[in-house]
Every structure is written in structure tokens, then in C-alpha cells.
C-alpha atoms as a PDB file:
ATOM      1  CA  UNK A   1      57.949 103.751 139.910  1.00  0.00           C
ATOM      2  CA  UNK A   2      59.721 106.626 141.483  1.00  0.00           C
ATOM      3  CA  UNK A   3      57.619 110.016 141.220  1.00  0.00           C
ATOM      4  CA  UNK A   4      60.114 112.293 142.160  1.00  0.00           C
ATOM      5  CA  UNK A   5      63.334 114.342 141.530  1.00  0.00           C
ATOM      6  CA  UNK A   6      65.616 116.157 143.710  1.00  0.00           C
ATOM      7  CA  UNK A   7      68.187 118.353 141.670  1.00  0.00           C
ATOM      8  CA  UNK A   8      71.089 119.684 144.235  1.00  0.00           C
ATOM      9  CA  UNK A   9      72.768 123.017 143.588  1.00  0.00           C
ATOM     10  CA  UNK A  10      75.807 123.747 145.314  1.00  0.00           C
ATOM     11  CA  UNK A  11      76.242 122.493 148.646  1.00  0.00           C
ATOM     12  CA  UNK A  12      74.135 119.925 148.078  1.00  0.00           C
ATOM     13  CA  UNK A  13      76.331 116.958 146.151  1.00  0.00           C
ATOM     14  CA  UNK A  14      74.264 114.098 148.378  1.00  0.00           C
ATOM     15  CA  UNK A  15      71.459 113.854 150.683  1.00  0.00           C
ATOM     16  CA  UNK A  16      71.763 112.632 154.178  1.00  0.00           C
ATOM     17  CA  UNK A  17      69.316 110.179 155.199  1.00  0.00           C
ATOM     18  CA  UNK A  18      69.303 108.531 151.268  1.00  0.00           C
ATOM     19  CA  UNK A  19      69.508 104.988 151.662  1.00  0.00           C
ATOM     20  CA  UNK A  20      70.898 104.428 148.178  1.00  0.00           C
ATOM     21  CA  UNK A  21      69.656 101.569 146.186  1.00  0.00           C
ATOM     22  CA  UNK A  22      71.394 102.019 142.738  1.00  0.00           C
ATOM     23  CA  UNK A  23      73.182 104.353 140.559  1.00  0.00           C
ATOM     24  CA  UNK A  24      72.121 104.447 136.873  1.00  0.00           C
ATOM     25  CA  UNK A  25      73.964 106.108 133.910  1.00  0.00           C
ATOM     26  CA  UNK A  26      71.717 107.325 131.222  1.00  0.00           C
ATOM     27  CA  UNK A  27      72.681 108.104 127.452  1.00  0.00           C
ATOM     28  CA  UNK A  28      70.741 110.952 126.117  1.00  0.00           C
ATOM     29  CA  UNK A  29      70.073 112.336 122.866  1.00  0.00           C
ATOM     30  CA  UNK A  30      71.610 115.707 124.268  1.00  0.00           C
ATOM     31  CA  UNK A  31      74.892 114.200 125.912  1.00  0.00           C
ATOM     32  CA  UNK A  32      75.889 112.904 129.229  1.00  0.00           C
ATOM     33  CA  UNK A  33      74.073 114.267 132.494  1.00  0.00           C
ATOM     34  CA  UNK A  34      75.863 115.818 135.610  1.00  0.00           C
ATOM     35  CA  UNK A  35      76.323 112.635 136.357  1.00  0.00           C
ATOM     36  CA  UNK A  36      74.673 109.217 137.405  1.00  0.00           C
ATOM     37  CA  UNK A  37      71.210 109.245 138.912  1.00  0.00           C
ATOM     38  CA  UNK A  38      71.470 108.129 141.914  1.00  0.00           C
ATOM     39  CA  UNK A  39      67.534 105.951 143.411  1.00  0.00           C
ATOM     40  CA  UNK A  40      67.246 105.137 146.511  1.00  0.00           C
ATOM     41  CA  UNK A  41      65.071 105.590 149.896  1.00  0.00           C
ATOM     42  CA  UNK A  42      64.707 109.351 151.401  1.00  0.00           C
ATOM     43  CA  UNK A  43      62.188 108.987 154.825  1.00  0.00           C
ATOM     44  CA  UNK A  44      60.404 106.375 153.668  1.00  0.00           C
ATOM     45  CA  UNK A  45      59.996 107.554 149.917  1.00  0.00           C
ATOM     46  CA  UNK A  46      61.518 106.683 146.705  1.00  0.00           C
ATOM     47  CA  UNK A  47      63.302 109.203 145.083  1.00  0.00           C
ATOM     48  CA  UNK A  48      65.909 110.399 142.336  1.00  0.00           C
ATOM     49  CA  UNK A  49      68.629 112.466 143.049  1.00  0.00           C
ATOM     50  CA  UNK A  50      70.803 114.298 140.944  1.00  0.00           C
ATOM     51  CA  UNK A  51      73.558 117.032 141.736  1.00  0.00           C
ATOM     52  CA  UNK A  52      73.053 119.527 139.191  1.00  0.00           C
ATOM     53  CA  UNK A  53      77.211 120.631 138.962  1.00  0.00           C
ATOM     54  CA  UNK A  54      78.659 116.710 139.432  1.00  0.00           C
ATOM     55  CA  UNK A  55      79.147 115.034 142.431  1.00  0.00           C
ATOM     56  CA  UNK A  56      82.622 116.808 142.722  1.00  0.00           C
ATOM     57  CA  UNK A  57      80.709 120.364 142.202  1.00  0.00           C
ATOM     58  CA  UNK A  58      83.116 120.659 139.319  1.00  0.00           C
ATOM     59  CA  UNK A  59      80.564 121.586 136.278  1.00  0.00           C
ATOM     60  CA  UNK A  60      80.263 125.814 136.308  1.00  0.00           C
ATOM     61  CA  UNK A  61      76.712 126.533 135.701  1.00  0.00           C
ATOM     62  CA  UNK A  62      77.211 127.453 131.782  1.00  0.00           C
ATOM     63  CA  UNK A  63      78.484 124.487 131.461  1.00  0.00           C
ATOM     64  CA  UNK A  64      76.009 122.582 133.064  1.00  0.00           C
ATOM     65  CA  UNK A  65      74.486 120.008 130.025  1.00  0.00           C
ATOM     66  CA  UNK A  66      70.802 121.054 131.792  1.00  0.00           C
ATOM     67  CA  UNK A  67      68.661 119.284 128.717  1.00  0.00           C
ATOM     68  CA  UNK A  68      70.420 115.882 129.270  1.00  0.00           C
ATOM     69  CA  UNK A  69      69.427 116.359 133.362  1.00  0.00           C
ATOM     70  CA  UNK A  70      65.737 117.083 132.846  1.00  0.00           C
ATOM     71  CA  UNK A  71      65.548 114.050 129.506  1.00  0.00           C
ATOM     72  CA  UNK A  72      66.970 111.621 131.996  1.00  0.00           C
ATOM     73  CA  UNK A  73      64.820 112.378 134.598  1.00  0.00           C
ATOM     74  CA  UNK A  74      61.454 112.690 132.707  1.00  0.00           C
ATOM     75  CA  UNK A  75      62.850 109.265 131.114  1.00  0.00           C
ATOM     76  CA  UNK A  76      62.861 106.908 134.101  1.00  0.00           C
ATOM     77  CA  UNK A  77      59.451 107.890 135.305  1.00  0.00           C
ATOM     78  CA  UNK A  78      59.723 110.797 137.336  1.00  0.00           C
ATOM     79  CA  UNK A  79      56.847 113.405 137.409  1.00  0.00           C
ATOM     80  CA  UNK A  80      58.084 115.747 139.706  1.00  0.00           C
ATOM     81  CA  UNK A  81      61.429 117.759 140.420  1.00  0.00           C
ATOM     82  CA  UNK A  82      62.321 119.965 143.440  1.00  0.00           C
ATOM     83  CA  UNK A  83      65.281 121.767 142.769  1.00  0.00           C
ATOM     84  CA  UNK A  84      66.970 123.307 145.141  1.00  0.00           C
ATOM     85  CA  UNK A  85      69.823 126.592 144.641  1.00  0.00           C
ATOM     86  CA  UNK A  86      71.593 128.670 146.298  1.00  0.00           C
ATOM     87  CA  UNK A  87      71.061 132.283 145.478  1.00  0.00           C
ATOM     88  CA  UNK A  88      72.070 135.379 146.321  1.00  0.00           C
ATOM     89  CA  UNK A  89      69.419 138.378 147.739  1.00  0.00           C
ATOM     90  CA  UNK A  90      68.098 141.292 146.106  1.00  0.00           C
ATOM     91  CA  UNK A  91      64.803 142.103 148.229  1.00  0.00           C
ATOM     92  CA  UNK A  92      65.283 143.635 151.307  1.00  0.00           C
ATOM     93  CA  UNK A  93      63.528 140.392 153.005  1.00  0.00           C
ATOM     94  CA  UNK A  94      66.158 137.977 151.487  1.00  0.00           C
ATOM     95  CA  UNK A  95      68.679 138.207 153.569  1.00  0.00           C
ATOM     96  CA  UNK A  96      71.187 135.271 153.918  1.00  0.00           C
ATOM     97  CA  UNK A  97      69.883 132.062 155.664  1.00  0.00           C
ATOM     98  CA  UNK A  98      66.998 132.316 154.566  1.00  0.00           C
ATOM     99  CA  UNK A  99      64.889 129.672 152.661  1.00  0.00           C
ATOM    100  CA  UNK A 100      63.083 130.810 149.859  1.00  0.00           C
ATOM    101  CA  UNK A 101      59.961 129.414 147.327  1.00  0.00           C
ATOM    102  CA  UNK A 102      60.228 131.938 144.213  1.00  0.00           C
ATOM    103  CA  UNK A 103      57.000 131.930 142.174  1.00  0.00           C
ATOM    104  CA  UNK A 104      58.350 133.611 138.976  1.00  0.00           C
ATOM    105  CA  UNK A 105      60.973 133.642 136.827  1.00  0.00           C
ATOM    106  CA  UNK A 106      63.601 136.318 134.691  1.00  0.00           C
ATOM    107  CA  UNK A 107      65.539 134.899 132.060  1.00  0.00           C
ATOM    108  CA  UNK A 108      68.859 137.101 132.101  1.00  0.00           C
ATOM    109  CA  UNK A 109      71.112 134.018 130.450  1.00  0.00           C
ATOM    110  CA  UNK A 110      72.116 133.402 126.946  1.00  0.00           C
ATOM    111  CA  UNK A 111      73.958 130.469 124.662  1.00  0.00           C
ATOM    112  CA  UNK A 112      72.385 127.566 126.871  1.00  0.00           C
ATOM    113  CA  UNK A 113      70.780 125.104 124.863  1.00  0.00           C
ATOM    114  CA  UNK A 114      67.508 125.987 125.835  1.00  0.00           C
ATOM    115  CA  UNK A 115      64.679 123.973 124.203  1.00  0.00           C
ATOM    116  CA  UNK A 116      63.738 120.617 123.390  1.00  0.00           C
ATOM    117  CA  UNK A 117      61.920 121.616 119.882  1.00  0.00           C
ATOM    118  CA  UNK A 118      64.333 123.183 117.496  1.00  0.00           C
ATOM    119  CA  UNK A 119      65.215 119.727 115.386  1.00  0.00           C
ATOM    120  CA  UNK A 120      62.916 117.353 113.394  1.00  0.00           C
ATOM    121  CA  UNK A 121      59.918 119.373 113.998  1.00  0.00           C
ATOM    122  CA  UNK A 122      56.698 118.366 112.639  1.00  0.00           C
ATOM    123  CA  UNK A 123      54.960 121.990 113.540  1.00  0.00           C
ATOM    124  CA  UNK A 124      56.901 124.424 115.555  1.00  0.00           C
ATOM    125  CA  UNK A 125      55.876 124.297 119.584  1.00  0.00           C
ATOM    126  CA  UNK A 126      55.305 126.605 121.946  1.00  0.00           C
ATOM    127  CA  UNK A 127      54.830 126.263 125.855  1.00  0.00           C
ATOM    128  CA  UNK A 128      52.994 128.153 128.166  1.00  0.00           C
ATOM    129  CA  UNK A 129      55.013 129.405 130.557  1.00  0.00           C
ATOM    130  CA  UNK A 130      53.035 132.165 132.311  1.00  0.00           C
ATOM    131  CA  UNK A 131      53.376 130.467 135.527  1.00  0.00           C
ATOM    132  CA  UNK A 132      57.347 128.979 135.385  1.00  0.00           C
ATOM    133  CA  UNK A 133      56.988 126.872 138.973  1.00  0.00           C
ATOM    134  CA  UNK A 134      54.212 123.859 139.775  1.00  0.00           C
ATOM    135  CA  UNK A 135      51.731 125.622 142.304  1.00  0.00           C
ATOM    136  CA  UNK A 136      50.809 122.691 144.114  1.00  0.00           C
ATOM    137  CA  UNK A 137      54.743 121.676 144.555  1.00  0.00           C
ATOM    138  CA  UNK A 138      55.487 125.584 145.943  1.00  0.00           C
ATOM    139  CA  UNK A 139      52.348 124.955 148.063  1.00  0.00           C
ATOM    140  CA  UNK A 140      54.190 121.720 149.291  1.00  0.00           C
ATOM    141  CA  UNK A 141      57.299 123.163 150.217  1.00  0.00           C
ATOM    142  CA  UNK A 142      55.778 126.405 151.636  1.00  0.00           C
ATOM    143  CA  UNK A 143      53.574 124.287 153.918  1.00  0.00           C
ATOM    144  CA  UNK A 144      56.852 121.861 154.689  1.00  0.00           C
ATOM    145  CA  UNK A 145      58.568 125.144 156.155  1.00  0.00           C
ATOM    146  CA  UNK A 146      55.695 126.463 158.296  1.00  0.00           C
ATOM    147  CA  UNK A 147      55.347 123.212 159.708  1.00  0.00           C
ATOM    148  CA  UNK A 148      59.503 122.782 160.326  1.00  0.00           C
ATOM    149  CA  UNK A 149      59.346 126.435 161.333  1.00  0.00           C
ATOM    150  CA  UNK A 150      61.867 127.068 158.740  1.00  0.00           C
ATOM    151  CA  UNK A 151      62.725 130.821 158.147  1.00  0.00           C
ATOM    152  CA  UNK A 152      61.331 131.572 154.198  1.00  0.00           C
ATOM    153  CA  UNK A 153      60.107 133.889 152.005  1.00  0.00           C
ATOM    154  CA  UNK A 154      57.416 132.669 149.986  1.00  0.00           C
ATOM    155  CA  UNK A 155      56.948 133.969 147.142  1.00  0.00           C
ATOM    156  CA  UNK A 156      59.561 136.544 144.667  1.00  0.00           C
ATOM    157  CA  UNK A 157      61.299 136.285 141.392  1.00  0.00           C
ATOM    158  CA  UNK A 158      64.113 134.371 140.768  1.00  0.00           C
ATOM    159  CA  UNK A 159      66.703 136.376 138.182  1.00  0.00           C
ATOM    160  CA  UNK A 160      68.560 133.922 136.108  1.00  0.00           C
ATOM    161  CA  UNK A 161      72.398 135.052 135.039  1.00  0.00           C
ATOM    162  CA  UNK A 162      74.639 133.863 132.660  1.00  0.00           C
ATOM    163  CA  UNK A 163      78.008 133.032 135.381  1.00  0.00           C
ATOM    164  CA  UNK A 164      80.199 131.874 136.521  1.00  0.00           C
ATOM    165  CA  UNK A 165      81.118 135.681 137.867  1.00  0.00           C
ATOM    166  CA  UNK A 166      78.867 137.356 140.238  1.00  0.00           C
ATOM    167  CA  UNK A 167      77.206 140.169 138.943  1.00  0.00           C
ATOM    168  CA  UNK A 168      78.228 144.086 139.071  1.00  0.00           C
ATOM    169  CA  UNK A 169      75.910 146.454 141.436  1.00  0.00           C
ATOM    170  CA  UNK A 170      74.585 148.285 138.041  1.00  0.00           C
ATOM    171  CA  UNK A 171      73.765 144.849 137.071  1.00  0.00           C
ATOM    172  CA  UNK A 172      72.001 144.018 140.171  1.00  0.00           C
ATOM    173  CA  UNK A 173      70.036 147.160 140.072  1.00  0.00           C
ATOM    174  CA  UNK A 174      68.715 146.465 136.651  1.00  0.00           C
ATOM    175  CA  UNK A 175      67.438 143.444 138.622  1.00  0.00           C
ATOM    176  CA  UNK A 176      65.673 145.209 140.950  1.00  0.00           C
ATOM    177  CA  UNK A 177      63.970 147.452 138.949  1.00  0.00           C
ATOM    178  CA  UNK A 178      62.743 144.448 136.633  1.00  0.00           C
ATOM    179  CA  UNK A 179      61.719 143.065 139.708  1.00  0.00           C
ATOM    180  CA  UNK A 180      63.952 140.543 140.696  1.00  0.00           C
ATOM    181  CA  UNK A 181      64.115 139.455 144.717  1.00  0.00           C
ATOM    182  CA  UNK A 182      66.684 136.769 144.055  1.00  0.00           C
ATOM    183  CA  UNK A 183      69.655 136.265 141.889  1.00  0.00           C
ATOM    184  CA  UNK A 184      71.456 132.822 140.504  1.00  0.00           C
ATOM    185  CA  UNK A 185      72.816 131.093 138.145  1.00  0.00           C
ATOM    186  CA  UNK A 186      71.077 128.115 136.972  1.00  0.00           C
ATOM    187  CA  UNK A 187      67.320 128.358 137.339  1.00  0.00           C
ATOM    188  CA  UNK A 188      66.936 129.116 133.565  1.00  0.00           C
ATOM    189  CA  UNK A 189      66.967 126.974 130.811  1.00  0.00           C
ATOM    190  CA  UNK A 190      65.711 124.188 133.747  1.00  0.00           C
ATOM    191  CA  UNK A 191      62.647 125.630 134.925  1.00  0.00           C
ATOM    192  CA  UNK A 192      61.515 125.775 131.210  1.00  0.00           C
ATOM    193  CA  UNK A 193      62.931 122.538 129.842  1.00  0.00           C
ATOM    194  CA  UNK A 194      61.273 120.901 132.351  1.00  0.00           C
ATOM    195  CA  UNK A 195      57.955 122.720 131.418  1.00  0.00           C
ATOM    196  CA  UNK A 196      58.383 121.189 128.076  1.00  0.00           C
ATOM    197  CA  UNK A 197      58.518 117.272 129.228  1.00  0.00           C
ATOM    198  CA  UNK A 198      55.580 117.849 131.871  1.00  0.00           C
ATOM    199  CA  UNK A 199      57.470 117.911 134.775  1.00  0.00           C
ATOM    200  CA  UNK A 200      55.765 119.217 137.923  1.00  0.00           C
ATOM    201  CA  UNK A 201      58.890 121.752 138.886  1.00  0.00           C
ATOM    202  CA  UNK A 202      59.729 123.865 141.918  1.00  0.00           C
ATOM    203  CA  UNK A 203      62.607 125.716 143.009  1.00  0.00           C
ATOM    204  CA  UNK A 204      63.607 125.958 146.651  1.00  0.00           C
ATOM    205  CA  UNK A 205      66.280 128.595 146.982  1.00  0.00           C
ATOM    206  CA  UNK A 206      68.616 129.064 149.458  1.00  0.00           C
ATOM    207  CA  UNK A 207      69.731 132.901 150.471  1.00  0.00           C
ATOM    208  CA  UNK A 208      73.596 132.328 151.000  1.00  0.00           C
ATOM    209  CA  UNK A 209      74.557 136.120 150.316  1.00  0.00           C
ATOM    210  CA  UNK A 210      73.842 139.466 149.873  1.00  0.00           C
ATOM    211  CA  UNK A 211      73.634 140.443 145.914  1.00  0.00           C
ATOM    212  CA  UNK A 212      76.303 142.865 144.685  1.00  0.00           C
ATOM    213  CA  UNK A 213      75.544 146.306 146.558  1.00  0.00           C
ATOM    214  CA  UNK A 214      72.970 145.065 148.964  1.00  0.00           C
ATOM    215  CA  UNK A 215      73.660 144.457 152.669  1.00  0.00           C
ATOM    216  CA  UNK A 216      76.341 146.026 153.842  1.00  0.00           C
ATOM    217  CA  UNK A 217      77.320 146.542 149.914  1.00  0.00           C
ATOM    218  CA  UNK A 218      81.219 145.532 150.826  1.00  0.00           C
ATOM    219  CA  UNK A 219      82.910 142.844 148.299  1.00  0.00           C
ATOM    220  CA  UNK A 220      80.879 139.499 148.411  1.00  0.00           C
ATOM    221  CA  UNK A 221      83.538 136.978 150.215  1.00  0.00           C
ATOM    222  CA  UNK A 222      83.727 133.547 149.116  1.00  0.00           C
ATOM    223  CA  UNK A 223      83.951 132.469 152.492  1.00  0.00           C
ATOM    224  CA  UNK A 224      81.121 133.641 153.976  1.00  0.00           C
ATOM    225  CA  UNK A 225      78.737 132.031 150.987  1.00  0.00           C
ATOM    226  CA  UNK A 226      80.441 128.764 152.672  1.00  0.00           C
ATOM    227  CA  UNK A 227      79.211 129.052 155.789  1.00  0.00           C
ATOM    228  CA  UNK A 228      75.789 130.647 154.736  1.00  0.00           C
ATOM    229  CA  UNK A 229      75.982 127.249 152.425  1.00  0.00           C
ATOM    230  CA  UNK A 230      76.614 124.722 154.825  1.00  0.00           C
ATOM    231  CA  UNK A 231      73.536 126.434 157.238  1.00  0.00           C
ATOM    232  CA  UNK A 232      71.031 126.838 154.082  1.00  0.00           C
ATOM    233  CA  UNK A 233      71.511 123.269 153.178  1.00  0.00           C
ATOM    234  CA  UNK A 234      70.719 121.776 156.672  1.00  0.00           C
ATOM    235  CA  UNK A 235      67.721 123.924 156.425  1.00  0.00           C
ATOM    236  CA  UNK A 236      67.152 122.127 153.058  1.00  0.00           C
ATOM    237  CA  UNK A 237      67.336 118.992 154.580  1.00  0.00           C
ATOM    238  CA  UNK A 238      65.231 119.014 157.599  1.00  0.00           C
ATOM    239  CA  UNK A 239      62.515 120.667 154.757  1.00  0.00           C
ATOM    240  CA  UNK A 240      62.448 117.201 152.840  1.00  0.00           C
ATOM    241  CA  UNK A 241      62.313 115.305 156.176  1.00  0.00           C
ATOM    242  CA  UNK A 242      58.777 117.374 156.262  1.00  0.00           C
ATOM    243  CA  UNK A 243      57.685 117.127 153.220  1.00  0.00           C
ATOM    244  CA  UNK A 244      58.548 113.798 152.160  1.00  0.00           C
ATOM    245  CA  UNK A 245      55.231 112.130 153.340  1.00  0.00           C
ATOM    246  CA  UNK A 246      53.132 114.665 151.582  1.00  0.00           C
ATOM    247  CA  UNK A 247      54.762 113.928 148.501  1.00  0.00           C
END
């Protein structure tokens, strides 16, 4: 039985290396997924993968149906999920190219269908959620990035907006004073829903930009996430080539 989940933001629509084996559509209670799940072979391993906005990147991240992703994961076996995102960077140490393992969570989104227990409840349920990411999977991919000698930042708080815009400066210093070192767009209601089904869950993040009014605090260019895109996700990639026979 396949163990674990990979979940790829944007820029990451396929894995290289994944010797596919067989696509599978699942019907969910809560709608269709991003798309098929895709099992196959990644460095020896089994493994699920899943990309997050379609295999087009054509699902905006409000959009994204995130309760039918984690269901049809959890539902063919899988015990573990590393998703990875790009994000933009708030901390002074998050500057683009980066890798980074966040270790906590701010919810800034709203309207996503967020929990699994709101129908046909016997008692009402609560989670624990003090700690939103799986310590021994941000151990893993901390350790996978010493040992690949992979640029990261290991540790900071991921802030979770609503999107598809990028956020104003004001907006971005709210963030910083609540603490936030990173900013995207679709850590939140994942992290959680995937809390609720038992799911061993960490997020590696991948700096592709300066947050509004940080850097050089010019306009963010949509060409320059590209490239800082394309770089992040090869980082990505030589990570799971590390970590894979740990797993």
C-alpha cells in the first residue's frame, strides 16, 4: 500500500523521475479532486501524486475543491502528505530561491469549505491543531536539505490568503506584525483538513518572490515569479531524490 502523498503547487504539475503506474479517478462525497491521482514509482518508492491546481494549473486557489484532495488521498491508503507551495517572503531571511519548512500556521482565508464535521454529526468535533505540520515529516525534509545542501529556512509561519490577487503592502505588514515569515495562497483549509483524517502533513515552501513592499518594494512582476519558479522547483526535486529512502 502506498504511504505517501505529494501535493504540487504551482510549478509543479508532474514529477520527473515518476515512473507512472496508473491514474485513478476518485468520486468523493465533496466533489471531484484537482484531478486524477496519479501512483507510480519516485526513486525506488511508491507514491501518490496530485497537482493541487489541475494538471493544466488552471484551478485558482479559491477554487481549489481542497476537501475532495485530502478525502481521496486519506481514502486509498496514504498516511502521509508533503505538500509543496510556492510562496512569497515576508522575513528578511526569505528571500527568493529559497526552500523553506514552515512550522506554524495563520489562517487569513475565508468561504473555503473548511471542515470535514459540519453534517450528520453525532457530537460536534474538535481537532487539536496547536502544532498545524507533522514534526517528524518537517524533521525529514529539514534533514533531506542539509544533506542535498539545499538553501532553506527551517522553521517560520506560513500566512494563508484568500487570492487569487497578491496582497497590498498594508496587508503584508499586518502579516508581519502577526508574525508571518511567508505568504500564500493555499496552505489553509489543507493543513487542517488533513489534521482531521490523520494525515501526517508537511509543507515545503518554495520562496519565488518578494511579498508586497519587501525587497526592493517595486511592483511584484509575473515574470520573475517564473523564473524564481522554475529554480525553486528543481530544488524541490533534487529534495525528494534525498528524502525518498527515509520515507
Amino acid at each position: 500500500m502506498t504511504e505517501l502523498a505529494i501535493i504540487g503547487g504551482t510549478g509543479l504539475t508532474s514529477l520527473k523521475g515518476l515512473e507512472i503506474t496508473r491514474r485513478e479517478v476518485v468520486h468523493t462525497p465533496y466533489g471531484e479532486t484537482s484531478g486524477p491521482l496519479t501512483h507510480g514509482i519516485l526513486y525506488g518508492k511508491e507514491v501518490v501524486f496530485l497537482a493541487r491546481h489541475g494538471y493544466g494549473h488552471t484551478i485558482p486557489p479559491h477554487k481549489i475543491n481542497y476537501r475532495a484532495n485530502i478525502w481521496s488521498l486519506q481514502r486509498t491508503g496514504v498516511k502521509k502528505v508533503i505538500a509543496v507551495a510556492a510562496v512569497g517572503g515576508i522575513r528578511d531571511d526569505m528571500s527568493p530561491g529559497r526552500l523553506a519548512i514552515p512550522d506554524q500556521i495563520i489562517d487569513y482565508t475565508w468561504s473555503r469549505k473548511n471542515t470535514f464535521f459540519e453534517d450528520g454529526l453525532v457530537q460536534v468535533t474538535h481537532v487539536d491543531f496547536t502544532n498545524p505540520y507533522d514534526e517528524e515529516l518537517r524533521q525529514l525534509l529539514i534533514q533531506g536539505c542539509r544533506s542535498a545542501h539545499l538553501d532553506a529556512c527551517e522553521d517560520g509561519t506560513y500566512g494563508a490568503t484568500q487570492g487569487p490577487r497578491l496582497e497590498t503592502t498594508a496587508e503584508i505588514n499586518r502579516m508581519e506584525r502577526d508574525g508571518c515569515a511567508m505568504v500564500g495562497m493555499t496552505g489553509m483549509p489543507e493543513a487542517a483538513l488533513a489534521r482531521e483524517l490523520d494525515l501526517h502533513y508537511a509543507t515545503c515552501a518554495v520562496l519565488v518572490n518578494w511579498a508586497a513592499g519587501r525587497g526592493d518594494g517595486g511592483i511584484i512582476k509575473m515574470e520573475d515569479i517564473q523564473a524564481s519558479i522554475k529554480t525553486g522547483m528543481d530544488k524541490v526535486r533534487t529534495l525528494l531524490e534525498h528524502i525518498m529512502p527515509q520515507v
